[in-house]
N, C-alpha and C. Protein backbone atom coordinates (compact mmCIF):
# COMPACT_ATOMS: atom_id res chain seq x y z
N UNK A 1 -56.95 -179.13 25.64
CA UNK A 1 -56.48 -180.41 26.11
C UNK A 1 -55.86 -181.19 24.96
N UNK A 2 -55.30 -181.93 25.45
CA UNK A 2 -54.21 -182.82 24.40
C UNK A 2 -54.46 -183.88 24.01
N UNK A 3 -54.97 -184.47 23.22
CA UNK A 3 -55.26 -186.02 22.92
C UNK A 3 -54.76 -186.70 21.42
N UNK A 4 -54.03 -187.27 22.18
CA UNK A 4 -52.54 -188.27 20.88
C UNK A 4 -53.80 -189.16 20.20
N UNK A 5 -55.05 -189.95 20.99
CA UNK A 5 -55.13 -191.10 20.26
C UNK A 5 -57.15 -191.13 19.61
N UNK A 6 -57.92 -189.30 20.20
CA UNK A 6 -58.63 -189.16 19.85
C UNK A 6 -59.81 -190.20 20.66
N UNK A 7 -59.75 -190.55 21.50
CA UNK A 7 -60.50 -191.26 22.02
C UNK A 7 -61.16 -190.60 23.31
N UNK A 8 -62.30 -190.05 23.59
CA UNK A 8 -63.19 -189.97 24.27
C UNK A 8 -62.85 -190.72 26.22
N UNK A 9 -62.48 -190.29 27.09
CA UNK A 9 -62.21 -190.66 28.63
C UNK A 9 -63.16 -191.11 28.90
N UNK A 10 -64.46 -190.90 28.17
CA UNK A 10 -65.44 -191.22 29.53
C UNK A 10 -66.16 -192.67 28.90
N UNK A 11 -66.29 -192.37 27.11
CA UNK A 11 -66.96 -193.09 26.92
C UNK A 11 -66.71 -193.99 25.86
N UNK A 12 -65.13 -193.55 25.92
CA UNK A 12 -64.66 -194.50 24.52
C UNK A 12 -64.87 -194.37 22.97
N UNK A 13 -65.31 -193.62 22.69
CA UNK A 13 -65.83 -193.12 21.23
C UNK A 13 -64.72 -192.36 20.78
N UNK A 14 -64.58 -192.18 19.31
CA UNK A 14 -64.19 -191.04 18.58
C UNK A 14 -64.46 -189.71 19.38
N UNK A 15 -63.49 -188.89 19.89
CA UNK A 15 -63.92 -187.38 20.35
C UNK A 15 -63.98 -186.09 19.49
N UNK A 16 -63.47 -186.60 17.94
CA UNK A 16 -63.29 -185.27 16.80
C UNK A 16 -62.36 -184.37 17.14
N UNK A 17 -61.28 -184.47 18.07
CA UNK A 17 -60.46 -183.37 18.36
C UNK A 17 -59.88 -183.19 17.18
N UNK A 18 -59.80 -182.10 16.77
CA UNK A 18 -59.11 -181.55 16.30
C UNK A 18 -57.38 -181.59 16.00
N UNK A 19 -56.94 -181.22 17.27
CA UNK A 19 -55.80 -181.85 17.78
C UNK A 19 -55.32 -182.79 17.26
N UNK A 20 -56.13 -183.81 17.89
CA UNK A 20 -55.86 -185.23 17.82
C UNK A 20 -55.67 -185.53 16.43
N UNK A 21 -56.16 -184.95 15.21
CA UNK A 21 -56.14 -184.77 13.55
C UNK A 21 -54.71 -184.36 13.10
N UNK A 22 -53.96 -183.16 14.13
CA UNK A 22 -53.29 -182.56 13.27
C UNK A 22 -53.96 -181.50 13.05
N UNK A 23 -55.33 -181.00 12.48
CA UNK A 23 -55.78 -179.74 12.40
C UNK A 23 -55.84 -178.46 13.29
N UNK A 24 -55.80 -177.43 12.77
CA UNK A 24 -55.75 -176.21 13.86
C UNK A 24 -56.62 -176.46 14.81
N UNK A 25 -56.15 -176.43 16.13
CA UNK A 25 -56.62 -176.14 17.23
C UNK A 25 -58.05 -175.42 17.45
N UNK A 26 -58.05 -174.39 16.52
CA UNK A 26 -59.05 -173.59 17.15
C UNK A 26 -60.28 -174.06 16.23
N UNK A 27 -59.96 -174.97 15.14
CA UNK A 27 -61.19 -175.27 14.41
C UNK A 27 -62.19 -176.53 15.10
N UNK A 28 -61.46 -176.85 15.69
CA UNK A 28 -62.33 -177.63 17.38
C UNK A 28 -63.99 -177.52 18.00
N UNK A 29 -64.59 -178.15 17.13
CA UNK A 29 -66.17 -178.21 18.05
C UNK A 29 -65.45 -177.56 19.76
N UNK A 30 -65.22 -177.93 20.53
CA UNK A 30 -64.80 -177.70 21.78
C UNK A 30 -64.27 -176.05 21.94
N UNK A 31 -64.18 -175.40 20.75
CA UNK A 31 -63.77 -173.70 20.61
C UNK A 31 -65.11 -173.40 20.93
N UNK A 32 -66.61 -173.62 20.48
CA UNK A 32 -67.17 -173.32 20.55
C UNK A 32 -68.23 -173.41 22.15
N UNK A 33 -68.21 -174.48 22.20
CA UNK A 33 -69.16 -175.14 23.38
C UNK A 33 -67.98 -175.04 24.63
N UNK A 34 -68.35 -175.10 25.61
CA UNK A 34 -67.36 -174.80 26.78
C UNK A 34 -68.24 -176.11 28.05
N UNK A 35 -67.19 -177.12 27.48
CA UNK A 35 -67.19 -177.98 28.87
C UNK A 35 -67.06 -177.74 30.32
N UNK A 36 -68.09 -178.24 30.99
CA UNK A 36 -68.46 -177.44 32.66
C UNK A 36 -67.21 -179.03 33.10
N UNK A 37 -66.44 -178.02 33.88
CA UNK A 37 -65.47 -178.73 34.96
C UNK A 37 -65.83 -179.56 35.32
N UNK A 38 -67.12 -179.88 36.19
CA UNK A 38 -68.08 -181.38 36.68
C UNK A 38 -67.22 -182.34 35.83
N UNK A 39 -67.80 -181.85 34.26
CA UNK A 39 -67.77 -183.11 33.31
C UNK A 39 -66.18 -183.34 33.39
N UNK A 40 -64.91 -182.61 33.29
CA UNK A 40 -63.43 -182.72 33.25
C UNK A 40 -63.19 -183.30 34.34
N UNK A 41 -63.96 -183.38 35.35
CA UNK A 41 -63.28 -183.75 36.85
C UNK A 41 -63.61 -185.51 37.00
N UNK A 42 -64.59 -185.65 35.71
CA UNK A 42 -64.93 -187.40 36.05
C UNK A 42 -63.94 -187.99 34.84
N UNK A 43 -62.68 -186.75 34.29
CA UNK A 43 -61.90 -188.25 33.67
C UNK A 43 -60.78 -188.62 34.80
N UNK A 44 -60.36 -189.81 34.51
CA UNK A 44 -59.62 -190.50 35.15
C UNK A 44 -58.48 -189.30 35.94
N UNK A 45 -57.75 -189.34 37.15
CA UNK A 45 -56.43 -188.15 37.18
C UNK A 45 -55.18 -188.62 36.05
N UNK A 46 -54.98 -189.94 35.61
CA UNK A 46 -53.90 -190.09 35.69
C UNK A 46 -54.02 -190.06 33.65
N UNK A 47 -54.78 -189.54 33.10
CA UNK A 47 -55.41 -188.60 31.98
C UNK A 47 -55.51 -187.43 31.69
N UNK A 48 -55.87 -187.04 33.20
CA UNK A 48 -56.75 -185.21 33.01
C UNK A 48 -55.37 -184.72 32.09
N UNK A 49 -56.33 -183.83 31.60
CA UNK A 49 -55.04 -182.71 30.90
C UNK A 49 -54.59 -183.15 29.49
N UNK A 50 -54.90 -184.85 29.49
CA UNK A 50 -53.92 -185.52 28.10
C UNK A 50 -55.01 -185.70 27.32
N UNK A 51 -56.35 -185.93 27.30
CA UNK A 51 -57.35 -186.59 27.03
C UNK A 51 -58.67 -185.76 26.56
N UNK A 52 -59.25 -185.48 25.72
CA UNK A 52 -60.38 -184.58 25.65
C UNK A 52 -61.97 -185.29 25.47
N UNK A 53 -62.77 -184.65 26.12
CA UNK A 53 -63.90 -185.36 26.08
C UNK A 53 -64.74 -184.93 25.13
N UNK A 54 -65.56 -185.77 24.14
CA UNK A 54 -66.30 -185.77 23.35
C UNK A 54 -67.60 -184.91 23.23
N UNK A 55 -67.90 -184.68 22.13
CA UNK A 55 -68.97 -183.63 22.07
C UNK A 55 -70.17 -183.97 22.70
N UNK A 56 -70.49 -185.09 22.47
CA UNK A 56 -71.82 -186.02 22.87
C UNK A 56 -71.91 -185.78 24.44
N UNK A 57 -70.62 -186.82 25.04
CA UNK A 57 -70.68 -186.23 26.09
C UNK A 57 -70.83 -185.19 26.44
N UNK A 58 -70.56 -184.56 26.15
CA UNK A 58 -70.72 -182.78 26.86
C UNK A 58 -71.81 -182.62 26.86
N UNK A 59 -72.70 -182.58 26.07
CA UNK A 59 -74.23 -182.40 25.32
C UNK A 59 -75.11 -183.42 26.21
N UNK A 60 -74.96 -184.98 26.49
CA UNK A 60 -75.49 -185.53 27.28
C UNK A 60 -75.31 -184.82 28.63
N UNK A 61 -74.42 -184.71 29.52
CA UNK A 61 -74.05 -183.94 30.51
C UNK A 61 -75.08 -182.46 30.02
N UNK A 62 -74.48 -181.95 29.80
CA UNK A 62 -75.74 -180.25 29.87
C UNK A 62 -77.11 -180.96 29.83
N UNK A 63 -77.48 -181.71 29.09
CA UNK A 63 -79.28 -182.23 28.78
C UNK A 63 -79.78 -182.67 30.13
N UNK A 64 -78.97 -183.52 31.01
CA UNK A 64 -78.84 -184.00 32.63
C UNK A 64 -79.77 -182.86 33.21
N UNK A 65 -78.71 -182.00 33.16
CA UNK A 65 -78.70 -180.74 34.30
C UNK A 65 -79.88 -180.31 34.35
């Protein structure tokens, strides 16, 4: 996913993309851990796709379950 301004959809925080740095892609916390769709489907539509969600989040979300 693509994120110009590094900011977190859900919760507003720093997300560490990678991306969002300029740094290689694949050196991405998010290469490793694999975000469950649930969590992608609660950002906004008019985002999805541009926007990446944060590690925390993800990690809060799995701890839920």
């Amino acid at each position: 996913m693509k994120n110009k301004n590094g900011i977190c959809p859900l919760c507003g925080k720093e997300n560490n993309c990678a991306m969002a740095t300029g740094a290689d892609p694949h050196s991405c916390w998010c290469m490793s851990l694999k975000v469950p769709e649930e969590l992608l489907d609660r950002i906004p539509k008019e985002i999805r796709g541009k926007a990446c969600v944060c590690k925390e989040c993800v990690e809060k979300y799995l701890n839920e379950k």
